[in-house]
C-alpha atoms as a PDB file:
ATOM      1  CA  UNK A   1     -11.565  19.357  -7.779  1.00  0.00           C
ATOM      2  CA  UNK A   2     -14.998  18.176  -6.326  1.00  0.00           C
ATOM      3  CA  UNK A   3     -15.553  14.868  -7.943  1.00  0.00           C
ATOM      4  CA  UNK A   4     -12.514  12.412  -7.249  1.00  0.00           C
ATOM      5  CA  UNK A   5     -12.535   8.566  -8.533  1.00  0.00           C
ATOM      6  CA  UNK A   6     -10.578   6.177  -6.731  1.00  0.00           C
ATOM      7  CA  UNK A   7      -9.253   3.288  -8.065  1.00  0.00           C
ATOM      8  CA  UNK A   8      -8.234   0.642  -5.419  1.00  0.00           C
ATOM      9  CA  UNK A   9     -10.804   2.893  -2.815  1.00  0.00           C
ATOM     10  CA  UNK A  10     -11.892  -0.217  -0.904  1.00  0.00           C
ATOM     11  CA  UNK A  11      -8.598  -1.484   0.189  1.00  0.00           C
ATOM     12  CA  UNK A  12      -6.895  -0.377   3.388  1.00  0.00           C
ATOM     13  CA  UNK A  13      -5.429   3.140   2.763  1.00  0.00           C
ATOM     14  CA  UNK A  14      -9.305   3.841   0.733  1.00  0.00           C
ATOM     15  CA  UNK A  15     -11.142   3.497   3.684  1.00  0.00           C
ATOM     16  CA  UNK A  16      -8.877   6.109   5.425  1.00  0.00           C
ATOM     17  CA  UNK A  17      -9.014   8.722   2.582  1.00  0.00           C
ATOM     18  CA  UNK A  18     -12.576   7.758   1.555  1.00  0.00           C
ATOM     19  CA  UNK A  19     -13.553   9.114   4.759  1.00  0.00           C
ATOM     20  CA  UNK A  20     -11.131  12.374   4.721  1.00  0.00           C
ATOM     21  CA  UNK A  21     -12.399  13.205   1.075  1.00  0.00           C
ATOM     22  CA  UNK A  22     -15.893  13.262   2.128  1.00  0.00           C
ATOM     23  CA  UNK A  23     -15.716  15.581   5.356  1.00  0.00           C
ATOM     24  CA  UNK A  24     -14.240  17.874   2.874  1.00  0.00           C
ATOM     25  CA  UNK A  25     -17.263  17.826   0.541  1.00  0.00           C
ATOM     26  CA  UNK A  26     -15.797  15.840  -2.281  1.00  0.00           C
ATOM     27  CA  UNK A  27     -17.728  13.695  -3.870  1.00  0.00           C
ATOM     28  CA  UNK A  28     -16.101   9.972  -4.567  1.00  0.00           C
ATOM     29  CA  UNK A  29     -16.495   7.301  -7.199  1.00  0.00           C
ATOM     30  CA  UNK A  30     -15.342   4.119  -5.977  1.00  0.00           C
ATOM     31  CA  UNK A  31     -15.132   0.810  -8.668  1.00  0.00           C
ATOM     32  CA  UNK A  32     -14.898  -2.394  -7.167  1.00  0.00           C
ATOM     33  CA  UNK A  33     -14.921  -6.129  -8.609  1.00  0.00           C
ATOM     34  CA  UNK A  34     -17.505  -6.896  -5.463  1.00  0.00           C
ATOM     35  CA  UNK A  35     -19.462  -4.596  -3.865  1.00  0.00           C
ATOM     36  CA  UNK A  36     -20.352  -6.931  -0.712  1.00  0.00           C
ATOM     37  CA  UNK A  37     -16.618  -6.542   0.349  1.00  0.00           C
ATOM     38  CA  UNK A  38     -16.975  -2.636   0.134  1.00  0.00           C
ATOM     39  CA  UNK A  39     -20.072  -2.228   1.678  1.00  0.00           C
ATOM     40  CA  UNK A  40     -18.559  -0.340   4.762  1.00  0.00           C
ATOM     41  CA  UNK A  41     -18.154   2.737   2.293  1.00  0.00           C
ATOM     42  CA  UNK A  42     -21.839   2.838   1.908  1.00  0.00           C
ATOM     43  CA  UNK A  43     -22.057   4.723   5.075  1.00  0.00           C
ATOM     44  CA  UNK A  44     -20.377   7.612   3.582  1.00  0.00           C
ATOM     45  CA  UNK A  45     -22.910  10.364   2.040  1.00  0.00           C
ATOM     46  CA  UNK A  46     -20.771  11.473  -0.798  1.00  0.00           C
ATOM     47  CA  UNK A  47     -19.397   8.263  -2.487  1.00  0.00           C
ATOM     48  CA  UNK A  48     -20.648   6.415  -4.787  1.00  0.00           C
ATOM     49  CA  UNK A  49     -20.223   2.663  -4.943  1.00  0.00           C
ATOM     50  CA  UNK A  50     -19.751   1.126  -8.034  1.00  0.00           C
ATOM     51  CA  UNK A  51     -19.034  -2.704  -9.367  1.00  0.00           C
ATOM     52  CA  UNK A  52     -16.771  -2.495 -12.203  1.00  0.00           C
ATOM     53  CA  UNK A  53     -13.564  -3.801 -13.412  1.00  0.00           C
ATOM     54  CA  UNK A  54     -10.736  -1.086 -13.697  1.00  0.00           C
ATOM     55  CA  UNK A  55      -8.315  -3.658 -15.708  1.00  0.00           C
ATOM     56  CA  UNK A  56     -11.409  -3.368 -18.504  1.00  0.00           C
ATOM     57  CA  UNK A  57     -10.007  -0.045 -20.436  1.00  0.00           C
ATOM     58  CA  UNK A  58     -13.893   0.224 -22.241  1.00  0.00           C
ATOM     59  CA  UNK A  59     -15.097   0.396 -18.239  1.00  0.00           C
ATOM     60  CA  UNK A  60     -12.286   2.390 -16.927  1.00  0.00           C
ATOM     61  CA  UNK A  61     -13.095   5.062 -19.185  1.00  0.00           C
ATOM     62  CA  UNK A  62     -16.593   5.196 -18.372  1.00  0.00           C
ATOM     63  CA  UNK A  63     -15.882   5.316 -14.492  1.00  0.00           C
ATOM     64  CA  UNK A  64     -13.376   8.611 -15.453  1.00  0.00           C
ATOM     65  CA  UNK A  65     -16.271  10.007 -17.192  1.00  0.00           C
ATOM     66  CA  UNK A  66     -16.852  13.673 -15.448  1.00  0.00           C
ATOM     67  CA  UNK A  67     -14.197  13.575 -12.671  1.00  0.00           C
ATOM     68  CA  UNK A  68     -11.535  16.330 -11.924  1.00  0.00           C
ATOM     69  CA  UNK A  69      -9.038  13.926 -10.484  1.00  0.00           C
ATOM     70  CA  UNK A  70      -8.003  10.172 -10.392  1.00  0.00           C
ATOM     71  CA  UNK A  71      -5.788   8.634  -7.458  1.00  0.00           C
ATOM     72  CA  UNK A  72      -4.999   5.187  -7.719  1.00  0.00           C
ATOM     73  CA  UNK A  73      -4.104   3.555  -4.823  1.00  0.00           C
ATOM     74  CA  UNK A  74      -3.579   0.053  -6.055  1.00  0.00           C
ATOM     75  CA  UNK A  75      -1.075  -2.391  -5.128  1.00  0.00           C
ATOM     76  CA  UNK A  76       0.167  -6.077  -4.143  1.00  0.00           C
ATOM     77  CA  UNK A  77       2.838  -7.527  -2.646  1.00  0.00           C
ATOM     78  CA  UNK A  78       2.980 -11.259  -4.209  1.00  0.00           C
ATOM     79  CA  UNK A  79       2.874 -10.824  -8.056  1.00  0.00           C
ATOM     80  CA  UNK A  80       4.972 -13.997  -8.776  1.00  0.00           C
ATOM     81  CA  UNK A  81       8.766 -14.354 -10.012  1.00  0.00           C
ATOM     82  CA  UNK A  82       9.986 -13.022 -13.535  1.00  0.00           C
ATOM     83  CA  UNK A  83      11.898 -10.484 -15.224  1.00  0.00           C
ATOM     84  CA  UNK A  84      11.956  -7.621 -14.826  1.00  0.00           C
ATOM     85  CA  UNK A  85       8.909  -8.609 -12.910  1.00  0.00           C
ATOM     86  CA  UNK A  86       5.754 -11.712 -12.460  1.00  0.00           C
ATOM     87  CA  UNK A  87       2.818 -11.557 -13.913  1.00  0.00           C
ATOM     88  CA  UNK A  88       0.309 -10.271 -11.253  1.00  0.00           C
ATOM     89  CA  UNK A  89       2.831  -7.337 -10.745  1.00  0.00           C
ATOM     90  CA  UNK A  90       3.229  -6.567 -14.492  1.00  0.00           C
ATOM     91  CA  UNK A  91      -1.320  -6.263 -14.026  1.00  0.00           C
ATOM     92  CA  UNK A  92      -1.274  -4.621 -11.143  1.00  0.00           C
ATOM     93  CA  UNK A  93       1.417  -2.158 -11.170  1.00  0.00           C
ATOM     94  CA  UNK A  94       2.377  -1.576 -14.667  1.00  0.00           C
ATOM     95  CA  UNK A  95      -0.238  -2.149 -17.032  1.00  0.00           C
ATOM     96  CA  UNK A  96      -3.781  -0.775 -14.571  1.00  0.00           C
ATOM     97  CA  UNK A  97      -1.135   2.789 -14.993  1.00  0.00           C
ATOM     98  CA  UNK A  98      -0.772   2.568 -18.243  1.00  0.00           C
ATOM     99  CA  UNK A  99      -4.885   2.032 -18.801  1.00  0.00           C
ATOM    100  CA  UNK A 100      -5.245   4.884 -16.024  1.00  0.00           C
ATOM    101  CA  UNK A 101      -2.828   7.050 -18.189  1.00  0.00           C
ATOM    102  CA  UNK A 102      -4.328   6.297 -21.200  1.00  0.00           C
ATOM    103  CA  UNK A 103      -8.078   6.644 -19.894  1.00  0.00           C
ATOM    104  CA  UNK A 104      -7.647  10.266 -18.171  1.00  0.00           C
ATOM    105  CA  UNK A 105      -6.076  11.351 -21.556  1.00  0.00           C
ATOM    106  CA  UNK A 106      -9.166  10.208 -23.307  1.00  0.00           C
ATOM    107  CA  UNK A 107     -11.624  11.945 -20.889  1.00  0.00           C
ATOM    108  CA  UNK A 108      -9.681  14.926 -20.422  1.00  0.00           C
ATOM    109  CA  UNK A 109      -8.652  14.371 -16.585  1.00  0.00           C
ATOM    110  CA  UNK A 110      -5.178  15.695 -15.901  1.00  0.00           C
ATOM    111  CA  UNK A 111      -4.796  15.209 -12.105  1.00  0.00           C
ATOM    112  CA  UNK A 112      -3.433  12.291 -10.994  1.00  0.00           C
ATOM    113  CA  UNK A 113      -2.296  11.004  -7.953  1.00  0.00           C
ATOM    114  CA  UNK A 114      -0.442   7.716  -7.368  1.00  0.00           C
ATOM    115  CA  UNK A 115       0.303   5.316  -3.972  1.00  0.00           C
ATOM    116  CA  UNK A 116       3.965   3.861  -5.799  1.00  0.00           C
ATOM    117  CA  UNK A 117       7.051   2.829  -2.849  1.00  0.00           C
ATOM    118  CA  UNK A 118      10.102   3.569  -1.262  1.00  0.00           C
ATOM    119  CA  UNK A 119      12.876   2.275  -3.192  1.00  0.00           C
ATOM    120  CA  UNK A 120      11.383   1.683  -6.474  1.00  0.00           C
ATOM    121  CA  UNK A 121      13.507   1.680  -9.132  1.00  0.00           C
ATOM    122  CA  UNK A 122      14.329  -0.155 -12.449  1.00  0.00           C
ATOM    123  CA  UNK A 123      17.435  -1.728 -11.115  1.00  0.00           C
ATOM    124  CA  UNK A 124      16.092  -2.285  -7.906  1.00  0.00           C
ATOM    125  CA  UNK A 125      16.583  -6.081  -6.622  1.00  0.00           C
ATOM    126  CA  UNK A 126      12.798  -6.894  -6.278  1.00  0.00           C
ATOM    127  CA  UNK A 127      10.122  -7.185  -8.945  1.00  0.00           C
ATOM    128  CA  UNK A 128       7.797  -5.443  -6.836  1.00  0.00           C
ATOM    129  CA  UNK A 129      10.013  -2.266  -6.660  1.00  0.00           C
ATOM    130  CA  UNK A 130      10.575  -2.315 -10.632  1.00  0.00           C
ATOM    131  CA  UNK A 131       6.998  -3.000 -11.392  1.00  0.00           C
ATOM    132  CA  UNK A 132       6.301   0.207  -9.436  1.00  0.00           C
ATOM    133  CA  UNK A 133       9.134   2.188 -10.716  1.00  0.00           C
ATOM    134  CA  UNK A 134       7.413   0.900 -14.723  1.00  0.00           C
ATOM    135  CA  UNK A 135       4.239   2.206 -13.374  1.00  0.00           C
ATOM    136  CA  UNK A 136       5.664   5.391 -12.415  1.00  0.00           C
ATOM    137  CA  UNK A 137       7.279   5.979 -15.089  1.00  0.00           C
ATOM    138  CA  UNK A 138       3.644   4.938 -17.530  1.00  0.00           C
ATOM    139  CA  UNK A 139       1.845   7.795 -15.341  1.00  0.00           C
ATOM    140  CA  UNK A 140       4.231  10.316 -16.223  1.00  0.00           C
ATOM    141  CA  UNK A 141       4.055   9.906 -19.658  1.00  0.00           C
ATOM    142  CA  UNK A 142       0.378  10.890 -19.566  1.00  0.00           C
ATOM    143  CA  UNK A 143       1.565  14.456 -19.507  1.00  0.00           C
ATOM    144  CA  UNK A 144      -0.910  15.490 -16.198  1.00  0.00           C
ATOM    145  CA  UNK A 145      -0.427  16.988 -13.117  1.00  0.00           C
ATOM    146  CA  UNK A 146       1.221  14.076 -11.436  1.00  0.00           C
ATOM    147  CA  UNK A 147       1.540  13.585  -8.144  1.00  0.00           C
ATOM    148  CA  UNK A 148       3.444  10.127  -6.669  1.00  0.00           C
ATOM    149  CA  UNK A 149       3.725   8.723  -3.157  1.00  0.00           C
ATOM    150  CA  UNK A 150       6.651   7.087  -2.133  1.00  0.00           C
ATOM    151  CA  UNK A 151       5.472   5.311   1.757  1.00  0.00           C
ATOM    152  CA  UNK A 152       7.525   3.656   3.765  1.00  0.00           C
ATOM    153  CA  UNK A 153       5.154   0.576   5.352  1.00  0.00           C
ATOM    154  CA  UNK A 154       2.011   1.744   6.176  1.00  0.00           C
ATOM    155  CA  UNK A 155       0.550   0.806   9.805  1.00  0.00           C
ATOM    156  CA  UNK A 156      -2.733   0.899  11.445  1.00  0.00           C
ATOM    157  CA  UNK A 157      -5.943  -0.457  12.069  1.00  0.00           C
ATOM    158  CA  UNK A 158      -6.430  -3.212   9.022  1.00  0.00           C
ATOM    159  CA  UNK A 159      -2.928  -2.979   8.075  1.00  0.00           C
ATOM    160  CA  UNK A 160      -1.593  -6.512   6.911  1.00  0.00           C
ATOM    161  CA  UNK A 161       2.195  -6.106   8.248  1.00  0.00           C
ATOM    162  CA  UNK A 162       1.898  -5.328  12.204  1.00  0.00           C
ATOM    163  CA  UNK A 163      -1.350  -7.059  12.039  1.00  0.00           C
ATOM    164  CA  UNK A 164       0.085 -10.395  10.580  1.00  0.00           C
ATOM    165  CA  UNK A 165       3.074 -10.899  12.878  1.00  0.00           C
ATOM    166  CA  UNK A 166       0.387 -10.279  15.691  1.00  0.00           C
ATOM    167  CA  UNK A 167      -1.625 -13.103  14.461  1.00  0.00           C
ATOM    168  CA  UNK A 168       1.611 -15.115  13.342  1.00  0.00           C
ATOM    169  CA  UNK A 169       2.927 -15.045  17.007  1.00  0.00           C
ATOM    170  CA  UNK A 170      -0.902 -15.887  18.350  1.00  0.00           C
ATOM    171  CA  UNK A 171      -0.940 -19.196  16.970  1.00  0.00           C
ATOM    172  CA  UNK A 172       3.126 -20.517  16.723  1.00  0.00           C
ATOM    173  CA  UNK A 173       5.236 -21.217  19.705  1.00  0.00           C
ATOM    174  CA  UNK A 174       7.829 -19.484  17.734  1.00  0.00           C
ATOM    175  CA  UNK A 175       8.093 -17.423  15.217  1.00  0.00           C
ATOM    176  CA  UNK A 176      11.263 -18.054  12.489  1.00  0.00           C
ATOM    177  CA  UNK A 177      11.970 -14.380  10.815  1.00  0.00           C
ATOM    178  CA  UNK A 178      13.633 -13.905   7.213  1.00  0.00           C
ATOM    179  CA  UNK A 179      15.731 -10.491   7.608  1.00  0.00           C
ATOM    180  CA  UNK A 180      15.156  -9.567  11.385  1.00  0.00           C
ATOM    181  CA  UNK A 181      17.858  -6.792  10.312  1.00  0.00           C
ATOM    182  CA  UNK A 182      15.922  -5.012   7.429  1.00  0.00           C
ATOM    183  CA  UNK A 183      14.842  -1.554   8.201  1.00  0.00           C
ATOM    184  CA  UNK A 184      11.512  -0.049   8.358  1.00  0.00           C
ATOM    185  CA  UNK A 185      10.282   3.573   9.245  1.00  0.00           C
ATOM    186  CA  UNK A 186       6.252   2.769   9.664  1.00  0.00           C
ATOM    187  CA  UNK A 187       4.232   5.947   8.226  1.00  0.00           C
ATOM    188  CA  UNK A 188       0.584   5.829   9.937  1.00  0.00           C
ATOM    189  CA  UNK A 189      -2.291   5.222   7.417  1.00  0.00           C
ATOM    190  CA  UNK A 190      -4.024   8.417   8.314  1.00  0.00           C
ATOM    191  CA  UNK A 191      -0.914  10.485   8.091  1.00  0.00           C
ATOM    192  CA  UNK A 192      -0.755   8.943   4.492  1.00  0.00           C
ATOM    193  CA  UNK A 193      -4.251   9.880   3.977  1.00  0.00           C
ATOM    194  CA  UNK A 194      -3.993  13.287   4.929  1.00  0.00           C
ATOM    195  CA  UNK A 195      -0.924  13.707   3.078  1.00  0.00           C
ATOM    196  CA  UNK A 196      -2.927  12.656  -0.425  1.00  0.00           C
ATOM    197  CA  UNK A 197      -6.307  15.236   0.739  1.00  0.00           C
ATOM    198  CA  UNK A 198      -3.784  18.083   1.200  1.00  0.00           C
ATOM    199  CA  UNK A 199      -1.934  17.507  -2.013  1.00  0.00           C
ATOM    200  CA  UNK A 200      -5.383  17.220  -3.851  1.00  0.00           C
ATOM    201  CA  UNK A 201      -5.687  20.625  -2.848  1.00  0.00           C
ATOM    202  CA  UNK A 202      -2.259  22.259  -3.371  1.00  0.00           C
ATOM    203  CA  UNK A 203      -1.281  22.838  -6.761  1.00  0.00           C
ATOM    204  CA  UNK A 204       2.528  22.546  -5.584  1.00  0.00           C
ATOM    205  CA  UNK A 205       2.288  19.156  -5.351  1.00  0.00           C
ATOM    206  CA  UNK A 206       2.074  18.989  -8.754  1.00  0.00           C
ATOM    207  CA  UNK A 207       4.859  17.073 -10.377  1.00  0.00           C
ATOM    208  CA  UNK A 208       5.945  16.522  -7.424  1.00  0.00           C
ATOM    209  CA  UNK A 209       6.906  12.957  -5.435  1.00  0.00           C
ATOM    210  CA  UNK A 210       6.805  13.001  -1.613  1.00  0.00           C
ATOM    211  CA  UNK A 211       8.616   9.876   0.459  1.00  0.00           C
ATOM    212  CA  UNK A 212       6.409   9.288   3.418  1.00  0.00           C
ATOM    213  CA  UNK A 213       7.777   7.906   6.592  1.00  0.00           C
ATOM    214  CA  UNK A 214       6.893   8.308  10.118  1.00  0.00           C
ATOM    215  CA  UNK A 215       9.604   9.603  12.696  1.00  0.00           C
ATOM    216  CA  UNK A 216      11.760   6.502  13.781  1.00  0.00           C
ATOM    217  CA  UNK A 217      13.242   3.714  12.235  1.00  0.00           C
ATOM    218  CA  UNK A 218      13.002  -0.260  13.663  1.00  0.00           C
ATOM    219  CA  UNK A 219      14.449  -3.425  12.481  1.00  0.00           C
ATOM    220  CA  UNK A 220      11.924  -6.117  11.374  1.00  0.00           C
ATOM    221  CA  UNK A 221      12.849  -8.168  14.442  1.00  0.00           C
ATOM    222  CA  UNK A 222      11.687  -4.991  17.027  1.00  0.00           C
ATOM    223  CA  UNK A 223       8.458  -4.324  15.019  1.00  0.00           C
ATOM    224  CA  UNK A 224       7.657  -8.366  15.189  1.00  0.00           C
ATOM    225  CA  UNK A 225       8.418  -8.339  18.877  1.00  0.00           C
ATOM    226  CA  UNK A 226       6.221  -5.210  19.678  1.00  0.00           C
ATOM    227  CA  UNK A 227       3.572  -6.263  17.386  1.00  0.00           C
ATOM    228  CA  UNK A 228       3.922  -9.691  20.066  1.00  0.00           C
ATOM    229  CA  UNK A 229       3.906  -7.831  22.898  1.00  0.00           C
ATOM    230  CA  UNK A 230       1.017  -5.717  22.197  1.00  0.00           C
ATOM    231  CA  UNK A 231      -1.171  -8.613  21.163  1.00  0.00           C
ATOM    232  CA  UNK A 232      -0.557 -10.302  24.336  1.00  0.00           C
ATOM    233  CA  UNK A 233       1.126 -13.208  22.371  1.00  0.00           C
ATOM    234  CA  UNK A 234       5.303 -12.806  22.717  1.00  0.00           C
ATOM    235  CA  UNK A 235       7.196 -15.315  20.979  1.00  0.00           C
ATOM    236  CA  UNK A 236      10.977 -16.345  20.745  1.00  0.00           C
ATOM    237  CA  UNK A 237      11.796 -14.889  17.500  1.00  0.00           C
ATOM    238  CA  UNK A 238      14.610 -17.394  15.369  1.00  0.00           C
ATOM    239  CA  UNK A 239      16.377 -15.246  13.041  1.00  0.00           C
ATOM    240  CA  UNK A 240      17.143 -16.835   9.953  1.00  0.00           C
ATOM    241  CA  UNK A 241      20.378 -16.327   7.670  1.00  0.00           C
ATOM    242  CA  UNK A 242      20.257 -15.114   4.520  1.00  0.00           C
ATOM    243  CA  UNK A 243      20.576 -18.007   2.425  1.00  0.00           C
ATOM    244  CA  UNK A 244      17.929 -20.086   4.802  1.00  0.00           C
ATOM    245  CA  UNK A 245      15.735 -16.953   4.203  1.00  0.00           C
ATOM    246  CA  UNK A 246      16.038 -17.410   0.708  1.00  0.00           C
ATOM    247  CA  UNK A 247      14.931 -20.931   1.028  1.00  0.00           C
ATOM    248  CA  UNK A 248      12.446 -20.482   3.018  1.00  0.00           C
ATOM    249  CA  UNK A 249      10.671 -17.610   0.631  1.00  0.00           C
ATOM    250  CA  UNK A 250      11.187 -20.074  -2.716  1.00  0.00           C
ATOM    251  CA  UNK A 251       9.528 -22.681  -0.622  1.00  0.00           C
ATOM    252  CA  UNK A 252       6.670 -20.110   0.074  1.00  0.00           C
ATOM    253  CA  UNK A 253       6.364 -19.282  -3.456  1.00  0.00           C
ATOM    254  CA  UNK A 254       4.426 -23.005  -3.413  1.00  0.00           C
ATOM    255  CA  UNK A 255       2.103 -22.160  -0.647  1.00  0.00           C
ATOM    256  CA  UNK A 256      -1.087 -19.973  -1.071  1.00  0.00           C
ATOM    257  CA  UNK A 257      -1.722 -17.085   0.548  1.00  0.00           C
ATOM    258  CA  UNK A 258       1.717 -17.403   2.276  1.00  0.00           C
ATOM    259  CA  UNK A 259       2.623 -14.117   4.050  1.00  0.00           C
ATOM    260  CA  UNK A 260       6.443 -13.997   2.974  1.00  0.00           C
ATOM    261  CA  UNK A 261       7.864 -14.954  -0.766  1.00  0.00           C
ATOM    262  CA  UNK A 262      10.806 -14.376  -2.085  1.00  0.00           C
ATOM    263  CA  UNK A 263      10.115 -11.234  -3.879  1.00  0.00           C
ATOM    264  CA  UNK A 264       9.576  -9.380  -0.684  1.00  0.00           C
ATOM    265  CA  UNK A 265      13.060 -11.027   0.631  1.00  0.00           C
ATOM    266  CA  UNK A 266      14.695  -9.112  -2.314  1.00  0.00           C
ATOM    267  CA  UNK A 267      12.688  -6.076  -1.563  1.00  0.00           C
ATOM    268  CA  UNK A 268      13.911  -5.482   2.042  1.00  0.00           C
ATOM    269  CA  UNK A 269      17.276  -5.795   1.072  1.00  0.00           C
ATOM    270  CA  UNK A 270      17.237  -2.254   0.650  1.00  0.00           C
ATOM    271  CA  UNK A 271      16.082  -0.273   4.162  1.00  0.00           C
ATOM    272  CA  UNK A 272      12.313   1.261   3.892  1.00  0.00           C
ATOM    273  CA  UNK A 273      13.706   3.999   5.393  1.00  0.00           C
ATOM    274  CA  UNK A 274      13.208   7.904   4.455  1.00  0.00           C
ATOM    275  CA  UNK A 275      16.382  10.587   4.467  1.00  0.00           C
ATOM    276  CA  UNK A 276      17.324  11.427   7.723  1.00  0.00           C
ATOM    277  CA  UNK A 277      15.834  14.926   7.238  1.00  0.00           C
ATOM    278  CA  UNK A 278      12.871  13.603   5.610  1.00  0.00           C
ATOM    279  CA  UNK A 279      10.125  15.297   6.677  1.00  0.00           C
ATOM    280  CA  UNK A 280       6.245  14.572   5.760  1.00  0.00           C
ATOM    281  CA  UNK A 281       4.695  17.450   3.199  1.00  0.00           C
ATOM    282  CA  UNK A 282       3.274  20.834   3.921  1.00  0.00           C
ATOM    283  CA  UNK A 283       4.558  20.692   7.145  1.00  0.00           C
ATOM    284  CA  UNK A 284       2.634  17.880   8.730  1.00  0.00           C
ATOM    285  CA  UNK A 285       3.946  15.823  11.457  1.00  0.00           C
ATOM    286  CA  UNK A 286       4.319  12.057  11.194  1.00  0.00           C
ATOM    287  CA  UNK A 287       2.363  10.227  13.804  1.00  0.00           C
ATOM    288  CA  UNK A 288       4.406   8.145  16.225  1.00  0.00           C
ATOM    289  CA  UNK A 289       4.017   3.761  15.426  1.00  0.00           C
ATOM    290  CA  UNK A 290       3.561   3.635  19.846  1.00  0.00           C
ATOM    291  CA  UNK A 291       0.697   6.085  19.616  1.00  0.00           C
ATOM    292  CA  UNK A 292      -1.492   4.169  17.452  1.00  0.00           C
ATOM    293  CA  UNK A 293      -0.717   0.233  17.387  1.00  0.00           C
ATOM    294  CA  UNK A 294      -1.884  -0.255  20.992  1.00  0.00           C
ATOM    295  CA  UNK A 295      -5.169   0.592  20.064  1.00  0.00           C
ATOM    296  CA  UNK A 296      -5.731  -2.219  17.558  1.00  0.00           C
ATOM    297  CA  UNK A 297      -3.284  -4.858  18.069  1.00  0.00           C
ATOM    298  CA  UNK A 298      -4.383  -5.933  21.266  1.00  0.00           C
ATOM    299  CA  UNK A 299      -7.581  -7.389  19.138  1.00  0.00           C
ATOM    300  CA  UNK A 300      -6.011  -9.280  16.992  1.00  0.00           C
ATOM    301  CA  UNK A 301      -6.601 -12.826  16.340  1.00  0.00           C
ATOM    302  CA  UNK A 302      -4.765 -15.915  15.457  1.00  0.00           C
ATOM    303  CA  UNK A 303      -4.361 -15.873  11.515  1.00  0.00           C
ATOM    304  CA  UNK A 304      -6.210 -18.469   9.832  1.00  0.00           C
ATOM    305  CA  UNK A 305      -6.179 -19.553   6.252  1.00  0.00           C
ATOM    306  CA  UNK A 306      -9.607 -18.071   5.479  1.00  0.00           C
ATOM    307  CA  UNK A 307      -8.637 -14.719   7.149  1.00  0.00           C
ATOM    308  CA  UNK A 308      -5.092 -14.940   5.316  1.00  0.00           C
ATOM    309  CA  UNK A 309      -6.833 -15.640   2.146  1.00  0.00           C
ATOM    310  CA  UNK A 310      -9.130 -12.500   2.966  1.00  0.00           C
ATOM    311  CA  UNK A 311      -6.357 -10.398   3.283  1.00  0.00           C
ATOM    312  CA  UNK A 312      -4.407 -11.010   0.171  1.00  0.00           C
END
């Protein structure tokens, strides 16, 4: 398992495992719609940095061409309303599997490995969580050695959840909160990463799906505060009721590049949280959320729309 493409390799989580992969001699092919974005890969010896469009299935194939293993690591959070799911999620989450499944059957690649979430299910009250439960569901059907991961949210430096309510809370006096009750058990981005590189390697993993959380649970309301607090920028935090936080994400759903919509409302009515004997894989241990957000969250910046729009 030497050569490794990775689909969705220059978003947040990539960098991490781009980096991993390579100090253990693998040798990555990364597609990408625009190199420029990506070009912080460059500096890694063993990956290979290519402009391409996965959602093309002529181009996906191609980039599959003489690879042992595919992980896709692809995902959004605003995909639009519908049912059983909008439009960008049915693209992103359900139908880039299906091409994925489709291409590694053509070219022979049966290892796959695939970033999906907590809590997805085909009943589950969110069209994010049943567009990744569809695109679970499409890898499987390829018939390869499978391997899903199930993360709670995933935290660190570049994240877009911590990171945001840091940069919310730097520029309003106050910050208004849909679901300051919802539970969350932040997993680390390099615990995630090193949780992927082992299972590349272990062929118990296969057919297997790990849930990936770190070791304590918080409400939205103490993550927003800490995140605050650690960026130098406390606010009051205004806890909204459920039916104003309904409002308030159908409102969004008007606004580009707003950082809560409905959808993910509906998702965190179910807690992000992992069994409490959850444990992360092959015996690793998660990484604690107050051992690594002081390091970056003291940086952060107010959010403007140009870094919002950056960050979608």
């Amino acid at each position: 398992m030497k050569n490794v493409l990775i689909i969705g390799g220059s978003g947040f989580i990539g960098g991490y495992l781009a980096q991993r992969l390579t100090r253990r001699g693998y040798r990555l092919r990364v597609p990408t719609r625009h190199r420029e974005r990506a070009r912080h890969l460059l500096v890694l010896p063993t990956l290979e940095l290519l402009e391409a469009n996965v959602h093309d299935p002529v181009q996906l194939a191609r980039l599959m061409e003489g690879q042992d293993a595919v992980i896709n690591l692809v995902g959004i959070l605003h995909g639009g309303n519908g049912e059983p799911y909008g439009r960008g999620f049915a693209r992103a989450h359900v139908e880039l599997p299906q091409k994925i499944a489709a291409a590694a059957t053509r070219n022979g690649v049966r290892r796959l490995l695939h970033i999906s979430a907590l809590n997805a299910a085909a009943d589950a009250p969110s069209g994010y969580l049943r567009s990744k439960a569809a695109g679970e569901i499409a890898l499987a059907q390829a018939g390869g050695d499978l391997t899903l991961f199930r993360p709670s949210v995933v935290f660190g430096d570049g994240d877009a959840f911590l990171t945001l309510f840091a940069s919310l809370q730097a520029l309003l006096p106050l910050l208004p909160l849909a679901c300051p009750r919802a539970l969350f058990q932040p997993v680390w981005v390099g615990d995630v990463a090193e949780v992927i590189c082992a299972s590349l390697e272990r062929e118990e993993s296969h057919g297997q799906t790990y849930e990936l959380c770190g070791p304590r649970v918080y409400t939205l309301r103490e993550l927003v505060a800490y995140a605050g607090k650690l960026s130098g920028h406390p606010r009051p935090i205004i806890g909204l009721p459920d039916a104003i936080a309904r409002l308030q994400g159908r409102l969004m759903d008007f606004i580009p590049g707003a950082p809560i919509r409905l959808d993910n409302i509906r998702s965190m009515e179910l807690p992000s949280t992992c069994d409490s004997a959850c444990v992360l894989p092959f015996g690793m241990k998660p990484t604690p959320l107050e051992a690594i957000a002081p390091l970056y969250l003291a940086k952060t910046k107010p959010l403007t729309e140009k870094h919002q729009r950056s960050r979608v």
